[in-house]
Protein backbone atom coordinates (compact mmCIF):
# COMPACT_ATOMS: atom_id res chain seq x y z
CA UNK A 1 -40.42 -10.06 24.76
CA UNK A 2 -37.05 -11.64 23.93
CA UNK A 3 -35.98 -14.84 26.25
CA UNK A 4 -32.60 -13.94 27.94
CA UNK A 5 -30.10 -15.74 29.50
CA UNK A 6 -26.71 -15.35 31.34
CA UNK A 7 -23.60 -17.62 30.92
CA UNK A 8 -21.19 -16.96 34.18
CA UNK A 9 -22.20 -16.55 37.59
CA UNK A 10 -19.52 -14.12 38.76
CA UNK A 11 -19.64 -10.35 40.23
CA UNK A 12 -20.42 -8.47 37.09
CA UNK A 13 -23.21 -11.15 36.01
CA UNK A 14 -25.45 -9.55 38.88
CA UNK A 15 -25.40 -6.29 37.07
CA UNK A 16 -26.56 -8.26 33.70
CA UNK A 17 -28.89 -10.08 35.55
CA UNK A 18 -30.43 -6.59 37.30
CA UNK A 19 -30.70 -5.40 33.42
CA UNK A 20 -32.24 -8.26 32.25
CA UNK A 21 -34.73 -7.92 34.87
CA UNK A 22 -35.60 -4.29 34.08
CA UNK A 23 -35.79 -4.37 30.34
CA UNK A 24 -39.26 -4.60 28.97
CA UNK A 25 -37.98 -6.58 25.98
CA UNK A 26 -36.59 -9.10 28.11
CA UNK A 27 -37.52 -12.33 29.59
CA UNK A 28 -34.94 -13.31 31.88
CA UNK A 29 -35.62 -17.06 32.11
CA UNK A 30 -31.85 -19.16 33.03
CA UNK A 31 -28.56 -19.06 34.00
CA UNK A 32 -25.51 -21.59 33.20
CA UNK A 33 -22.43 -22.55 35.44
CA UNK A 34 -20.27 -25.48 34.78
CA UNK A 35 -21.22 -25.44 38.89
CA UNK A 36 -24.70 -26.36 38.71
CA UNK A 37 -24.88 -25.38 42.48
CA UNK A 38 -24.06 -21.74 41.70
CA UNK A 39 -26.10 -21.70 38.92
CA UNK A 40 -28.78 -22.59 41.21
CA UNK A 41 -28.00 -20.52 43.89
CA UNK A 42 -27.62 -17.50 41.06
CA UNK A 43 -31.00 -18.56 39.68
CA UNK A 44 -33.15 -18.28 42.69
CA UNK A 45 -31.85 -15.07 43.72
CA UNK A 46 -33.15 -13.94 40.23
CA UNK A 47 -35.97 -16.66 40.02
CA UNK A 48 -34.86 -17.88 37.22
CA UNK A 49 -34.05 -21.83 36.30
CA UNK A 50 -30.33 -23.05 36.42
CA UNK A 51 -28.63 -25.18 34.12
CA UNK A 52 -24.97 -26.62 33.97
CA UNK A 53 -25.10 -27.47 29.84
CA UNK A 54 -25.20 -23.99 27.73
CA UNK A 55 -26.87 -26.03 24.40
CA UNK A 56 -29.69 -27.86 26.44
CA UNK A 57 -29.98 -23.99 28.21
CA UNK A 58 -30.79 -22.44 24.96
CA UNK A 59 -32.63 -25.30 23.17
CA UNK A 60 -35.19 -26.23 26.71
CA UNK A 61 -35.34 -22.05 27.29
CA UNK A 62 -35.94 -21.17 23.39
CA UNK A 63 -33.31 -17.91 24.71
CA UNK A 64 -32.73 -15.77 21.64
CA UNK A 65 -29.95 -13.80 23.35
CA UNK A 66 -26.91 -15.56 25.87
CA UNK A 67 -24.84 -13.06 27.82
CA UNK A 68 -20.96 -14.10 28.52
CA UNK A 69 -20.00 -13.15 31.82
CA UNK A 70 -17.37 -16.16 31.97
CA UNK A 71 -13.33 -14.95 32.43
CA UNK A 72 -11.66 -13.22 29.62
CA UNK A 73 -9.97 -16.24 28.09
CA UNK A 74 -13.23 -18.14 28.81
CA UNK A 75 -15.25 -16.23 26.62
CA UNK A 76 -14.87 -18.72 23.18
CA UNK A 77 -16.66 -21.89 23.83
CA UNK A 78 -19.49 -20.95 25.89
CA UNK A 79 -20.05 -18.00 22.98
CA UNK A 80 -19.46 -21.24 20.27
CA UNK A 81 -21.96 -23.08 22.07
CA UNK A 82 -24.40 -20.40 22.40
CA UNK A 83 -24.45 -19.65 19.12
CA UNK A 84 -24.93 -23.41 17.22
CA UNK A 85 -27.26 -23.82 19.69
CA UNK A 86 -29.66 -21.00 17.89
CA UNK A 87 -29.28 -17.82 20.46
CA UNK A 88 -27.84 -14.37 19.70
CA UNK A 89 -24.86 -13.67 21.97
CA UNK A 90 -23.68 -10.49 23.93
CA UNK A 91 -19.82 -11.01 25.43
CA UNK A 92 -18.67 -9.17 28.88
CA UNK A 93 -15.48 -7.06 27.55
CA UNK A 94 -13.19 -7.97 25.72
CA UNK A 95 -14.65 -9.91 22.94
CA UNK A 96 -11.80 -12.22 23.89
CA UNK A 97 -8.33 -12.41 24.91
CA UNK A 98 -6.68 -13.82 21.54
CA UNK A 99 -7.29 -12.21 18.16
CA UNK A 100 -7.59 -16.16 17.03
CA UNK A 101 -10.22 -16.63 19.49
CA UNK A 102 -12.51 -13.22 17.82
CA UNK A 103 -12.43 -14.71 14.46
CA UNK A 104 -13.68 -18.24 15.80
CA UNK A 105 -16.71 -16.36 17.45
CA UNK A 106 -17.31 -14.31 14.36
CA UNK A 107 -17.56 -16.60 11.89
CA UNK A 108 -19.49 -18.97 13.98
CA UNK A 109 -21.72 -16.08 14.38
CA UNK A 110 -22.36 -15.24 10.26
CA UNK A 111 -22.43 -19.08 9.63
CA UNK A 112 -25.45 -19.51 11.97
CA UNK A 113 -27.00 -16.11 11.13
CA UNK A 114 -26.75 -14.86 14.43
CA UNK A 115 -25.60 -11.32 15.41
CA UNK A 116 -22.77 -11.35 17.91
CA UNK A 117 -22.11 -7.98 20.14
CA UNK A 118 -19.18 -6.91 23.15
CA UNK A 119 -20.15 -4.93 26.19
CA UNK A 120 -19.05 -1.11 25.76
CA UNK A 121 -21.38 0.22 27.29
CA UNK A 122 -19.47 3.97 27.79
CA UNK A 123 -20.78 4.19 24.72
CA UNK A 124 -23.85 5.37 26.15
CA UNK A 125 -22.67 7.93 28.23
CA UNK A 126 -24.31 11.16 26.99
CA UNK A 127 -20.52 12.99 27.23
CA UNK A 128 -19.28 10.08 25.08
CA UNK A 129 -22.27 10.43 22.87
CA UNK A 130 -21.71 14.49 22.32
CA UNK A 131 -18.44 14.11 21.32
CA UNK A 132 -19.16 11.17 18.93
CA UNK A 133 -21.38 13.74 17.43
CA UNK A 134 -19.44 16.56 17.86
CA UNK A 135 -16.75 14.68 15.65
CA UNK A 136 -19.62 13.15 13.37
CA UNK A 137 -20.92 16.43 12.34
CA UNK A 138 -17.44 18.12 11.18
CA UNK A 139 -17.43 20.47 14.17
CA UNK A 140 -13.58 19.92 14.80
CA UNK A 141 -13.04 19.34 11.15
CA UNK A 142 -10.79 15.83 10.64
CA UNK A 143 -10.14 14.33 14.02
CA UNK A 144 -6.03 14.12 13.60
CA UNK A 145 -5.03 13.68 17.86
CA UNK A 146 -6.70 11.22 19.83
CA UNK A 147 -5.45 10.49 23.65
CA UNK A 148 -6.36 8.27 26.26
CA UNK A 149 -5.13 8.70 29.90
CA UNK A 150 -6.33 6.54 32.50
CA UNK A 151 -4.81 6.03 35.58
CA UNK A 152 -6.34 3.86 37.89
CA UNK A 153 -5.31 1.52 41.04
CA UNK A 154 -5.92 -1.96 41.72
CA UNK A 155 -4.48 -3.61 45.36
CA UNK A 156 -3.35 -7.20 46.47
CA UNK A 157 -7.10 -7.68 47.69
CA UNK A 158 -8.36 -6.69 43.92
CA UNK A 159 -6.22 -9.70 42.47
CA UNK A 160 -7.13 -12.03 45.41
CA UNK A 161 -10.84 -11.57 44.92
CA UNK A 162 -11.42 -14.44 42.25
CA UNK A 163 -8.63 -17.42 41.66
CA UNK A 164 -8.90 -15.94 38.06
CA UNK A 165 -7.73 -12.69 38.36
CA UNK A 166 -3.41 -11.88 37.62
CA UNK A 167 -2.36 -14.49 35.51
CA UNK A 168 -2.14 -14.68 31.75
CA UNK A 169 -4.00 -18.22 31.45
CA UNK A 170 -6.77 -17.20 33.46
CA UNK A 171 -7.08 -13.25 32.97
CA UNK A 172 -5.62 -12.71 29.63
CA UNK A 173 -3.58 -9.73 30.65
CA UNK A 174 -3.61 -7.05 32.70
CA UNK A 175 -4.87 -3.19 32.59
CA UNK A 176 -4.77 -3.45 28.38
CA UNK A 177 -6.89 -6.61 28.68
CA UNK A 178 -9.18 -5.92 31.57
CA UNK A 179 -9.98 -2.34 32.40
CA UNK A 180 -8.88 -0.51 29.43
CA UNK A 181 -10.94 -1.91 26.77
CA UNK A 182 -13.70 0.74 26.93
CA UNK A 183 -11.43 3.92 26.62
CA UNK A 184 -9.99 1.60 23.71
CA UNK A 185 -13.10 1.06 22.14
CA UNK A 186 -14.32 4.75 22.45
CA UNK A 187 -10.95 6.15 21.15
CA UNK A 188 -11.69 3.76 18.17
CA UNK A 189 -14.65 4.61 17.83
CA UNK A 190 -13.86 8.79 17.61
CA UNK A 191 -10.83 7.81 15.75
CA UNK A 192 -11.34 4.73 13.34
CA UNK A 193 -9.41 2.60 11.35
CA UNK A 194 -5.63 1.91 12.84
CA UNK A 195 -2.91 1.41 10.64
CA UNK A 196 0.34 1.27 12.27
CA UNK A 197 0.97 0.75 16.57
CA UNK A 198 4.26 1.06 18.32
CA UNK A 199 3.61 -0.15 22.12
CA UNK A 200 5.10 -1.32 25.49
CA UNK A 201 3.87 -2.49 28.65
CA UNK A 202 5.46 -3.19 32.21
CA UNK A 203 4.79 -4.32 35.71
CA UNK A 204 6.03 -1.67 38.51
CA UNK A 205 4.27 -2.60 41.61
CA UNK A 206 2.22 -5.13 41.21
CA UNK A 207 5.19 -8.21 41.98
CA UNK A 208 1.88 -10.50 43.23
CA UNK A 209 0.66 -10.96 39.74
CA UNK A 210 2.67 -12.11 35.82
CA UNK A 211 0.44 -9.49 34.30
CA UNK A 212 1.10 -5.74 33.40
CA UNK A 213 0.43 -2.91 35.10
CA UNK A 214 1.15 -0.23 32.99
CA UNK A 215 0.91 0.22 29.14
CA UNK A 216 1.70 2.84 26.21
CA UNK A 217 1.46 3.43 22.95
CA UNK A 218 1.49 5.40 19.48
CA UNK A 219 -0.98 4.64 17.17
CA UNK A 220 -1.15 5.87 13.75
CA UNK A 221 -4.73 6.07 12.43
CA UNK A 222 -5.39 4.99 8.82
CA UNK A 223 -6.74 8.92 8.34
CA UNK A 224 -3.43 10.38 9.05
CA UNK A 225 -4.21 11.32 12.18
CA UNK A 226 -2.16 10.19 15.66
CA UNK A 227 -2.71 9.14 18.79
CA UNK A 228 -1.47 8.41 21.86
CA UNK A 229 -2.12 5.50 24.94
CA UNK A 230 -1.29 6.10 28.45
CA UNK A 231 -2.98 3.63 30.87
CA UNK A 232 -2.11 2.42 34.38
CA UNK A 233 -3.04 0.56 37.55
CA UNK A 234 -0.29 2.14 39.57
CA UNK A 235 -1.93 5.32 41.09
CA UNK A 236 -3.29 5.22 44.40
CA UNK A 237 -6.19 5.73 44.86
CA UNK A 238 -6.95 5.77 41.34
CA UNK A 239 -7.39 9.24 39.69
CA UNK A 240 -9.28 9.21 36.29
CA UNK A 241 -9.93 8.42 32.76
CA UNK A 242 -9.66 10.64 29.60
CA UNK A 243 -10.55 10.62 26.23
CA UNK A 244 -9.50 14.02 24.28
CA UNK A 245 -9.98 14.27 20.53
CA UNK A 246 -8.06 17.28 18.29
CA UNK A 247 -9.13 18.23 15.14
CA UNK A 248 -7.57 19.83 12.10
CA UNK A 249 -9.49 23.19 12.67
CA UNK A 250 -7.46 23.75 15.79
CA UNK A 251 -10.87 22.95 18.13
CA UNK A 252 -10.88 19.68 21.05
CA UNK A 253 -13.69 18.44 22.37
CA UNK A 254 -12.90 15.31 25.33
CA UNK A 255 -14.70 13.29 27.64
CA UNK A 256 -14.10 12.03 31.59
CA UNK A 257 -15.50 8.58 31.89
CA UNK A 258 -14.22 7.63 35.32
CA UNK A 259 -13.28 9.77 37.89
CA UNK A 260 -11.99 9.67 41.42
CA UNK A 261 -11.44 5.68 42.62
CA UNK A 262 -11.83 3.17 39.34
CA UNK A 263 -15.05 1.39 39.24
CA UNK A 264 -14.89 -2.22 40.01
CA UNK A 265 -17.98 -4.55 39.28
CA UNK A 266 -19.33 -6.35 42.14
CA UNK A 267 -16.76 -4.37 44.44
CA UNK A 268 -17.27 -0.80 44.41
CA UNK A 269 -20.13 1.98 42.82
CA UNK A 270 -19.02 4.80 40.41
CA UNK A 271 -17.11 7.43 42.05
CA UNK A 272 -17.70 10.31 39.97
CA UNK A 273 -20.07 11.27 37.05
CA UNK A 274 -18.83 10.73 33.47
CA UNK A 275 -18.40 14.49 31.99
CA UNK A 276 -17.22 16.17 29.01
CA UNK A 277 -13.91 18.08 30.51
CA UNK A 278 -12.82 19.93 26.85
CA UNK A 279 -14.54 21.56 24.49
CA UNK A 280 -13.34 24.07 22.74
CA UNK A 281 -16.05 23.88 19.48
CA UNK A 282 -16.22 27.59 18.07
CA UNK A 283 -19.37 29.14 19.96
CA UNK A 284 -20.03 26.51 22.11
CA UNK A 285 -16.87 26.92 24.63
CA UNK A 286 -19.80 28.87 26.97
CA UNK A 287 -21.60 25.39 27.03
CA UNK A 288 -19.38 23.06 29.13
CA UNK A 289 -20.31 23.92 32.37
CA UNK A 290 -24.00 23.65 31.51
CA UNK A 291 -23.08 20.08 30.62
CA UNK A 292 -21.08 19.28 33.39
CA UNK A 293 -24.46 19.78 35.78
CA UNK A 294 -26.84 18.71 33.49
CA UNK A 295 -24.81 15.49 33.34
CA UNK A 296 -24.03 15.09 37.14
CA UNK A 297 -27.86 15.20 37.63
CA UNK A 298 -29.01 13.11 35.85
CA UNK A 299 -25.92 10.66 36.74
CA UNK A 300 -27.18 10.88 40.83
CA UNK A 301 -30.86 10.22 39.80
CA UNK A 302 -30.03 6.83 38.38
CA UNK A 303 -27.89 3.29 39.30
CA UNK A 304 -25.23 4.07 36.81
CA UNK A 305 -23.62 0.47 37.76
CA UNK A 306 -26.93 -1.15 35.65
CA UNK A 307 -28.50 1.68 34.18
CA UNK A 308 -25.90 2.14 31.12
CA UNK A 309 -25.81 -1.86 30.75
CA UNK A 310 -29.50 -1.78 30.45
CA UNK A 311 -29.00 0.57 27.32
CA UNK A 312 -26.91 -1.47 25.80
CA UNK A 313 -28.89 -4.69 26.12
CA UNK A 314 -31.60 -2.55 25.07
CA UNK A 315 -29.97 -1.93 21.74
CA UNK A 316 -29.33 -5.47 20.91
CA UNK A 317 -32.43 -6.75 21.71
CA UNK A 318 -34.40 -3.79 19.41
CA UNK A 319 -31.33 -5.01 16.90
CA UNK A 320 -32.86 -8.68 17.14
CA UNK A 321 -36.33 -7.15 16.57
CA UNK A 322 -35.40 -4.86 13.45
CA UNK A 323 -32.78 -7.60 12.14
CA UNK A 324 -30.09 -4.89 12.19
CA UNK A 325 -26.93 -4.79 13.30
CA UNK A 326 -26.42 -3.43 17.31
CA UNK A 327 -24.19 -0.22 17.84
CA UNK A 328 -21.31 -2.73 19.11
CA UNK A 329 -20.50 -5.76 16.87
CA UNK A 330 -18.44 -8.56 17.55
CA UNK A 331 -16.30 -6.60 14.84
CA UNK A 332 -16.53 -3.75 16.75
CA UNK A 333 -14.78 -6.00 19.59
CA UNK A 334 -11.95 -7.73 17.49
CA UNK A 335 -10.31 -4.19 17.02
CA UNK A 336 -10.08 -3.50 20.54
CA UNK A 337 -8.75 -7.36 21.03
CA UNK A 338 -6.27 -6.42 17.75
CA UNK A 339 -5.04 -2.60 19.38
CA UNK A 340 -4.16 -4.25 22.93
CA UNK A 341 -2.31 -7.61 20.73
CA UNK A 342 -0.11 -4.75 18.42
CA UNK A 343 0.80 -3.46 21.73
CA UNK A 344 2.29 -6.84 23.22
CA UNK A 345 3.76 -7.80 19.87
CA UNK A 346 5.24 -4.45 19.55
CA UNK A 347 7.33 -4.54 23.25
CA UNK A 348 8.11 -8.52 21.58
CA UNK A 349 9.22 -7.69 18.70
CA UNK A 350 10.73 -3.72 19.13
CA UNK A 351 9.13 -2.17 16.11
CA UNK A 352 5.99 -0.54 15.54
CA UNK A 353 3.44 -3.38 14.16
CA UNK A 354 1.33 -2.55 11.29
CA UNK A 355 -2.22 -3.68 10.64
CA UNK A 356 -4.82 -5.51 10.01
CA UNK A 357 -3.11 -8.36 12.59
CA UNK A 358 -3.89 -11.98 11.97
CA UNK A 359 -3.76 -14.54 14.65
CA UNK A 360 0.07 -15.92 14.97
CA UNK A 361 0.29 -19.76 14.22
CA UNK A 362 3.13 -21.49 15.80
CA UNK A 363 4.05 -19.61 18.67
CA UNK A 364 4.23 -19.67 22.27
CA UNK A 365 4.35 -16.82 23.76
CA UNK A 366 1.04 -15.46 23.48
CA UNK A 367 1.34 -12.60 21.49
CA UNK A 368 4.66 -11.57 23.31
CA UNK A 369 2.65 -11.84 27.02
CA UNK A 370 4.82 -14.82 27.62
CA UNK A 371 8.74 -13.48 27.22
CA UNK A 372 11.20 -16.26 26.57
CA UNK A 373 8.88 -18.71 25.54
């Protein structure tokens, strides 16, 4: 067993802490908040012991893997800490807010030889995981039209649950920074490599909040192909979120990650069961419904909230193990952090924005968040 920890006491660290509880390769032994009274009260609801100093934490608890479950822009120094202190570290989505930010976490991580990872866990869906093959084993030929649609909702309450949530300081952004990294991640990951992003973001009925609301994009992918960005926290009551992938021999294949009302952790349960919703594969159009039950069954027999988490932690603690690298590397979460930045630097500056992106020195603005700054 591996000795785990959790940094953060907030809503979604109870789902970490539920994982960490169930994984055989785990030993969930302490929890941090700069609160040491939350820490405590988060540690004996867990049994576990509480500290308010991540390095003692680490170096008293011999933990060889640290979960982040701070705030977005809060993810850097706990994860520096962490890390120098001798654990492995996981990171709540995004990696962080600033691309500067990534590249401080990743080289901390090669410098003290420790493997660094960012929750995405929709990576485990099985839909997910059929088209990733699907696209893997040439079955749509060269994937040349990736799309994401999600349209979700988020009310006055949503931003008045933690004194974090709708600012820039505090949250980072808005629906490109907190709920859209995973259909960012997975269209990168069907996709790969960007090269060129032409993006713009606004705020239509959310006047409560500085962040967006709303966000789109074209991205041009480094193997010719296109793709497009649609995503949204302006439909009541929240509707659904697609990932559809075209390929050059005319055949789609697409999954539904969230369905119905969005999924908010610590607030709400999954409405709906992630499902593939294309597929047009030559010979295997006769399959999809097939899927769709198979899928929905075996999404009602579990706690999807944890269950899908617990996978993930799963593969980074075997990746300890087997010194390998985990499915989702703190690379892995730099080019989600670098497609949302094009996007805000793109409305800034009016012109598509080609990659890689480095972090801006000098400015102000954060990334074009901030306008007139």
């Amino acid at each position: 067993m591996l000795k785990t920890g959790i940094v953060g006491c907030g809503k979604v660290a109870h789902l970490h802490a539920q994982a960490l509880k169930n994984l055989k390769d785990s030993d969930f032994a302490a929890v941090f908040s700069r609160t040491l009274s939350k820490a405590q009260n988060f540690g004996n609801k867990y049994g576990v012991r509480a500290y308010d100093n991540i390095s003692k934490m680490v170096t008293d608890e011999k933990l060889d893997l640290v979960i982040i479950c701070t705030p977005h822009p809060n993810h850097l120094e706990p994860t520096l800490e962490a890390l120098k202190a001798g654990a492995h570290v996981l990171v709540e989505k995004p990696l962080a807010s600033s691309l500067a930010d990534c590249d401080a976490m990743i080289q901390v991580a090669k410098e003290n030889h420790k493997k660094l990872g960012v929750i995405s866990q929709r990576r485990w869906y099985g839909p997910v995981q059929r088209v990733k093959k699907a696209i893997d084993a040439g079955k749509i030929g060269q994937p040349v039209l990736g799309t994401v649609n999600m349209l979700g909702w988020r009310d006055e309450n949503y931003y008045k649950s933690d004194p974090w949530r709708g600012s820039w300081k505090h949250e980072g952004g808005g629906v490109l920074v907190n709920q859209a990294p995973h259909q960012l991640d997975v269209l990168l990951w069907f996709m790969g490599e960007v090269d060129e992003v032409y993006g713009t973001w606004a705020n239509f009925n959310h006047p409560y909040v500085e962040i967006e609301d709303t966000a789109l994009a074209i991205v041009k992918f480094k193997n010719g192909g296109l793709g497009n960005i649609i995503v949204s926290n302006s439909q009541k009551p929240g509707i659904f979120g697609k990932i559809q992938i075209h390929g050059r021999n005319g055949a789609s294949v697409g999954v539904q990650p969230e369905g119905g009302a969005m999924f908010i952790a610590g607030m709400s349960s999954i409405a709906e069961p992630p499902v593939n919703d294309l597929w047009t594969v030559p010979g295997e159009e006769s399959l999809l419904d097939n899927w769709i039950k198979e899928d929905s069954e075996f999404f009602n027999s579990i706690d999807p909230t944890v269950y899908y988490i617990e996978r993930q932690i799963e593969d980074f603690l075997i990746a300890i193990k087997e010194s390998r690298d985990p499915l989702v590397t703190g690379e892995d979460g730099r080019k989600t952090v670098e497609l949302f930045t094009a996007i805000y630097r793109s409305q800034r500056d009016q012109k598509a924005i080609r990659f890689p992106l480095e972090p801006e020195i000098g400015r102000n603005d954060y990334d074009g968040r901030i306008s007139g700054s």
